[in-house]
N, C-alpha and C. Protein backbone atom coordinates (compact mmCIF):
# COMPACT_ATOMS: atom_id res chain seq x y z
N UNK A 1 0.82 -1.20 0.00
CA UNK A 1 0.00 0.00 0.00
C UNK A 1 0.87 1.26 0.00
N UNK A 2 2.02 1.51 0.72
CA UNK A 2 2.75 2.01 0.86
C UNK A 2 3.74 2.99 -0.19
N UNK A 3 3.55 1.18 -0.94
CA UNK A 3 4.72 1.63 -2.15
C UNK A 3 3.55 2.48 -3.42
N UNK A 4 2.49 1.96 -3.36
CA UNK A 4 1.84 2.58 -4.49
C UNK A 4 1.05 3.91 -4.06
N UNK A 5 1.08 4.03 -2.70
CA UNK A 5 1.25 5.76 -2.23
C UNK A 5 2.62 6.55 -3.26
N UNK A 6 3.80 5.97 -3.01
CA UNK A 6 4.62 6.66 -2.99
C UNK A 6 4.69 6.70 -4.71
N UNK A 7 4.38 6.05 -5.76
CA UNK A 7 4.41 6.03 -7.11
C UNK A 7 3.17 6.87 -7.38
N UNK A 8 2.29 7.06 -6.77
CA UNK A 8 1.03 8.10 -7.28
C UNK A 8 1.64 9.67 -6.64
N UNK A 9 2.47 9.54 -5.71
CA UNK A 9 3.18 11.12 -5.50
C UNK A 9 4.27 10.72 -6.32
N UNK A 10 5.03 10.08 -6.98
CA UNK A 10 6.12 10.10 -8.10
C UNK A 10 5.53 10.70 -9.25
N UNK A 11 4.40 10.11 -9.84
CA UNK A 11 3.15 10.43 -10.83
C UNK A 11 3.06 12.15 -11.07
N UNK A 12 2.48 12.00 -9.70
CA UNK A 12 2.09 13.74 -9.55
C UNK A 12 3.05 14.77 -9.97
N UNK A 13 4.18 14.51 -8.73
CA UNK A 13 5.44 15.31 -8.95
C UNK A 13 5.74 15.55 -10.83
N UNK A 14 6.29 14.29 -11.41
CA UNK A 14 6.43 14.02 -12.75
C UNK A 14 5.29 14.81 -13.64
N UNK A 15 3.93 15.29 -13.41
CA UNK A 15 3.64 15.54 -14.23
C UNK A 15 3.29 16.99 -13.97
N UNK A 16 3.68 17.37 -12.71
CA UNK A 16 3.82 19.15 -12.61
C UNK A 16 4.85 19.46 -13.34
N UNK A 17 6.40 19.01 -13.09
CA UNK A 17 7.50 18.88 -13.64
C UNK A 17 6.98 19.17 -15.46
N UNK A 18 6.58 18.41 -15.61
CA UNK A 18 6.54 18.34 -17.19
C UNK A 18 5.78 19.96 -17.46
N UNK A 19 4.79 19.97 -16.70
CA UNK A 19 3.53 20.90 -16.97
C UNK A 19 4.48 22.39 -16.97
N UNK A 20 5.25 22.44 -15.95
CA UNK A 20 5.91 23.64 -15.82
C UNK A 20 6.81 23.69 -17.10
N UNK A 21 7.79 22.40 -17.02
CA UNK A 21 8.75 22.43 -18.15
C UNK A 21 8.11 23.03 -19.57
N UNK A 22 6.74 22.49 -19.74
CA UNK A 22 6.28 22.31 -21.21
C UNK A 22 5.90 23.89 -21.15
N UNK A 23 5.38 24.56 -19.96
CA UNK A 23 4.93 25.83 -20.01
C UNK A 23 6.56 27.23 -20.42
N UNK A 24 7.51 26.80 -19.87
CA UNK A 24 8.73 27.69 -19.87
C UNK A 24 9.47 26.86 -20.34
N UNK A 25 9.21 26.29 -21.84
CA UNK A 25 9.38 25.82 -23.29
C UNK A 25 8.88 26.75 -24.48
N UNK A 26 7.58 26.36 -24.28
CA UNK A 26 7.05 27.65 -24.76
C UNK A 26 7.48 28.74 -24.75
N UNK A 27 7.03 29.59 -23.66
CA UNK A 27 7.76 30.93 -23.30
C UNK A 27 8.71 31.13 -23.75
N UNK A 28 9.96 30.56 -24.04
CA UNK A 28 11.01 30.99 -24.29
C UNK A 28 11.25 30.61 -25.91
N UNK A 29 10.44 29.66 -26.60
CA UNK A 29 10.70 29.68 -27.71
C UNK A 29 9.61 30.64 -28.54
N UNK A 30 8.98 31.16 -27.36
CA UNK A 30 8.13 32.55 -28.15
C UNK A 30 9.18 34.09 -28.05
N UNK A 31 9.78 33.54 -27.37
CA UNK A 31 11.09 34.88 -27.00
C UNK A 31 12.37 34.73 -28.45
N UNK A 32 12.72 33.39 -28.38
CA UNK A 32 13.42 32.91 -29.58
C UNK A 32 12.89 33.95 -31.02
N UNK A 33 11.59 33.07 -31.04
CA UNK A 33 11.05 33.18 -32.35
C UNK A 33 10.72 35.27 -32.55
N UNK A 34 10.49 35.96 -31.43
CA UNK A 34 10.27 37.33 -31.26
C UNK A 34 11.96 37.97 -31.64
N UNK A 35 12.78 37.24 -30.68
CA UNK A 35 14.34 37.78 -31.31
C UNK A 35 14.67 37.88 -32.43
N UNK A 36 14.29 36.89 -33.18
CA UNK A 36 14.63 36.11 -34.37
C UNK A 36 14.08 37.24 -35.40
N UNK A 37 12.50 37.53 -35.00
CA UNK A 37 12.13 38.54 -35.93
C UNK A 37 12.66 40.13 -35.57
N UNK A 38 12.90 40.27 -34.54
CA UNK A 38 13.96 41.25 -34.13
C UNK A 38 14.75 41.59 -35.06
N UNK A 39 15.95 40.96 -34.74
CA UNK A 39 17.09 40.61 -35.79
C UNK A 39 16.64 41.33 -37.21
N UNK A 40 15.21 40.26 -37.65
CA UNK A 40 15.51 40.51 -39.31
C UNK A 40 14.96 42.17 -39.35
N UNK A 41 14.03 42.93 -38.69
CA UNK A 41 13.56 43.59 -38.39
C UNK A 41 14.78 44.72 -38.52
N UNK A 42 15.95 44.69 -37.81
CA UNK A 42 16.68 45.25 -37.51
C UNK A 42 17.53 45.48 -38.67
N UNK A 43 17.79 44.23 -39.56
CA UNK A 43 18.27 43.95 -40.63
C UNK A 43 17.92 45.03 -41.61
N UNK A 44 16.74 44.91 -41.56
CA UNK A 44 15.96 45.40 -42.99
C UNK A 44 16.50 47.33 -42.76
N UNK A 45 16.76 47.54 -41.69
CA UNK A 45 16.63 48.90 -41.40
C UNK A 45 18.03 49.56 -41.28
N UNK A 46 19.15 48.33 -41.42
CA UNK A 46 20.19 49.02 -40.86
C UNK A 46 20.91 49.53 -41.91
N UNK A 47 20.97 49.47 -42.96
CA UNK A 47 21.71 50.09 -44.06
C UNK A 47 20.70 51.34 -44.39
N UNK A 48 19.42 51.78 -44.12
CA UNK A 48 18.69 52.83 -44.52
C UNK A 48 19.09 54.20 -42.95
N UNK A 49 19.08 53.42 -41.91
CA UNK A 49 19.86 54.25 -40.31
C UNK A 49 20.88 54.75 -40.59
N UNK A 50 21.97 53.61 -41.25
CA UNK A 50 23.15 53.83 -40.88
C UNK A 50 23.46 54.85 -42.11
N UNK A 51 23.12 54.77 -43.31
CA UNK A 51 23.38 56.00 -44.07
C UNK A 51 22.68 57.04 -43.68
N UNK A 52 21.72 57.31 -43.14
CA UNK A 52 20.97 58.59 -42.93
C UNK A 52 21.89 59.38 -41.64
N UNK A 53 22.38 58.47 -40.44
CA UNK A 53 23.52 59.08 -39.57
C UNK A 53 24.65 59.43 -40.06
N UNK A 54 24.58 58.25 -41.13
CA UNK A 54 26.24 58.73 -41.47
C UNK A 54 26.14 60.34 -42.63
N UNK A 55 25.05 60.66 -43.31
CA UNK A 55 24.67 61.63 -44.26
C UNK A 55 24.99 62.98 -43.14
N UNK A 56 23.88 62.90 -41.93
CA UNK A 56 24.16 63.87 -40.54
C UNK A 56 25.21 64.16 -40.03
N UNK A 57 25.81 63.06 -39.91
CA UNK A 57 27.38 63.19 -39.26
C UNK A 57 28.24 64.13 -40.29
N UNK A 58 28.60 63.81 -41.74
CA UNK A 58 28.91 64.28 -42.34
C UNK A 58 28.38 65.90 -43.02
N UNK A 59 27.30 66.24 -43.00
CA UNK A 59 26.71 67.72 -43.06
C UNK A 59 26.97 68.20 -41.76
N UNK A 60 27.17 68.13 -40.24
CA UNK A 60 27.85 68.71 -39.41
C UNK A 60 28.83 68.48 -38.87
N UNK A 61 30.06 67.80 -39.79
CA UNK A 61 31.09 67.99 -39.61
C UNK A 61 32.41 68.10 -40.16
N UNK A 62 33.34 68.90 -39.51
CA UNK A 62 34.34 69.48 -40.63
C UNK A 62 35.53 68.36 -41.19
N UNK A 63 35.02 67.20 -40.41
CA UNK A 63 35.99 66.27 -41.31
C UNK A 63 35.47 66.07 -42.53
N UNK A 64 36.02 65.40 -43.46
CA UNK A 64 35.40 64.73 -44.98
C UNK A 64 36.22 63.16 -44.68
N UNK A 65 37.00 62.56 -44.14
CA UNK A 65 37.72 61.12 -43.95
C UNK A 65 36.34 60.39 -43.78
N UNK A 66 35.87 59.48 -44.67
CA UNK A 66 34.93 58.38 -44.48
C UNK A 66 35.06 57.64 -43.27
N UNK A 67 36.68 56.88 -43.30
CA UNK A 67 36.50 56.61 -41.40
C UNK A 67 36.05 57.04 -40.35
N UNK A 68 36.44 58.41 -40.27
CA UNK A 68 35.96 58.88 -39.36
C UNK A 68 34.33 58.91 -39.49
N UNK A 69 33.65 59.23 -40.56
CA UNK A 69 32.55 59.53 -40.06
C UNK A 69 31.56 58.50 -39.97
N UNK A 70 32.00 56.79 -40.78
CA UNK A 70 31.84 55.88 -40.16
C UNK A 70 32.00 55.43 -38.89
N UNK A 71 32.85 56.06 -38.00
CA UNK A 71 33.21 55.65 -36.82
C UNK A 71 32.18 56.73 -35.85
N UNK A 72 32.56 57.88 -36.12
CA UNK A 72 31.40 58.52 -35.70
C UNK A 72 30.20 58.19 -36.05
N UNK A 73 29.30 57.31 -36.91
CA UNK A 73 27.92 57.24 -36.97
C UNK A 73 27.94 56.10 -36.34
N UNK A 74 28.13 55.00 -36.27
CA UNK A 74 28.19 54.12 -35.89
C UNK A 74 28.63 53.98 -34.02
N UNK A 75 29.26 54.95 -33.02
CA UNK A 75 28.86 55.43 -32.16
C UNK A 75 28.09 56.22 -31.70
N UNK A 76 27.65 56.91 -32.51
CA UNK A 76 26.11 57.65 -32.29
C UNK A 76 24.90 56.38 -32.43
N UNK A 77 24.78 55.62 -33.27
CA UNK A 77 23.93 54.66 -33.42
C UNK A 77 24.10 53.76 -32.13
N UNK A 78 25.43 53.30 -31.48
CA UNK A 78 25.72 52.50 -30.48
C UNK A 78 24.91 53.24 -28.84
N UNK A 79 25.23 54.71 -29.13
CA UNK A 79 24.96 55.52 -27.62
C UNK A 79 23.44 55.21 -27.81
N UNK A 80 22.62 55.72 -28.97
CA UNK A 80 21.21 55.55 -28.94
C UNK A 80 20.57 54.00 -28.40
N UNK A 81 21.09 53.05 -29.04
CA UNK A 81 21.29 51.55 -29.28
C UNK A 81 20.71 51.20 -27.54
N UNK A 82 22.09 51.72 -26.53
CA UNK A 82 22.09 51.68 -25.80
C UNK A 82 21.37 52.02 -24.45
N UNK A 83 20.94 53.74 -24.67
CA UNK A 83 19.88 54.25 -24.45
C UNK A 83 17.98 53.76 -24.27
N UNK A 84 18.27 52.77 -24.90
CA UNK A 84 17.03 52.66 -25.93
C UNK A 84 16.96 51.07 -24.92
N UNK A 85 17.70 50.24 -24.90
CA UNK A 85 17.61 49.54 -24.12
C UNK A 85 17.55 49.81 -22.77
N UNK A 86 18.67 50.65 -21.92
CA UNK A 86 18.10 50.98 -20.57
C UNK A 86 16.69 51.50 -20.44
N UNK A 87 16.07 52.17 -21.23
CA UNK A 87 14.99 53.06 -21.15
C UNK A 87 13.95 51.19 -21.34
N UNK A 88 13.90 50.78 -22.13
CA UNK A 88 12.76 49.45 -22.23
C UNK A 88 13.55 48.33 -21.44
N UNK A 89 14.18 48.27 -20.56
CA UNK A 89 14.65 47.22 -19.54
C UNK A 89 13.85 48.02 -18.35
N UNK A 90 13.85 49.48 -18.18
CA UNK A 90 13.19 49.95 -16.98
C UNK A 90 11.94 49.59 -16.84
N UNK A 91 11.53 50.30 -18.66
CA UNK A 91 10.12 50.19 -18.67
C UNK A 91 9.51 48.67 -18.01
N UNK A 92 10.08 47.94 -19.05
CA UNK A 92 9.72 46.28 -18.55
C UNK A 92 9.97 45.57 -17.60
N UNK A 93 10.75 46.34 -16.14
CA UNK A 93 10.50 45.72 -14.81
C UNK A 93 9.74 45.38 -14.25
């Protein structure tokens, strides 16, 4: 009697286990699949950003060296980048 107490709480345990597992499976391959479109999202936009900063950078400033003003747009894009995440990590606490 004993033992088949203890296999119907093995049972139980085992199938919360799963229930949770199968639940934060999900979840996270809805986070996957949201990154994922992130990414391409990000993709599609970054050569139309990155010339429009780099066009700005270059109309206010007195260098003309392409490095530089690649390097400068591309840290202006990084500070915002950055920004932009602290500000929606707060939000989403």
């Amino acid at each position: 009697m004993r033992k088949i107490h203890k296999i119907k709480k093995m049972k139980k345990i085992l199938l919360v286990a799963s229930l949770k597992f199968k639940k934060e499976f999900k979840r996270q391959l809805r986070l996957a699949i949201a990154a994922a479109i992130g990414f391409l999202i990000a993709f599609a936009w970054k050569d139309f950003i990155f010339k429009l900063v780099q066009d700005s950078v270059a109309d206010i400033s007195t260098f003309t060296e392409i490095h530089f003003i690649g390097i400068a747009s591309s840290l202006i894009i990084t500070i915002l980048g950055v920004i932009l995440i602290i500000i929606s990590s707060r939000f989403l606490e």
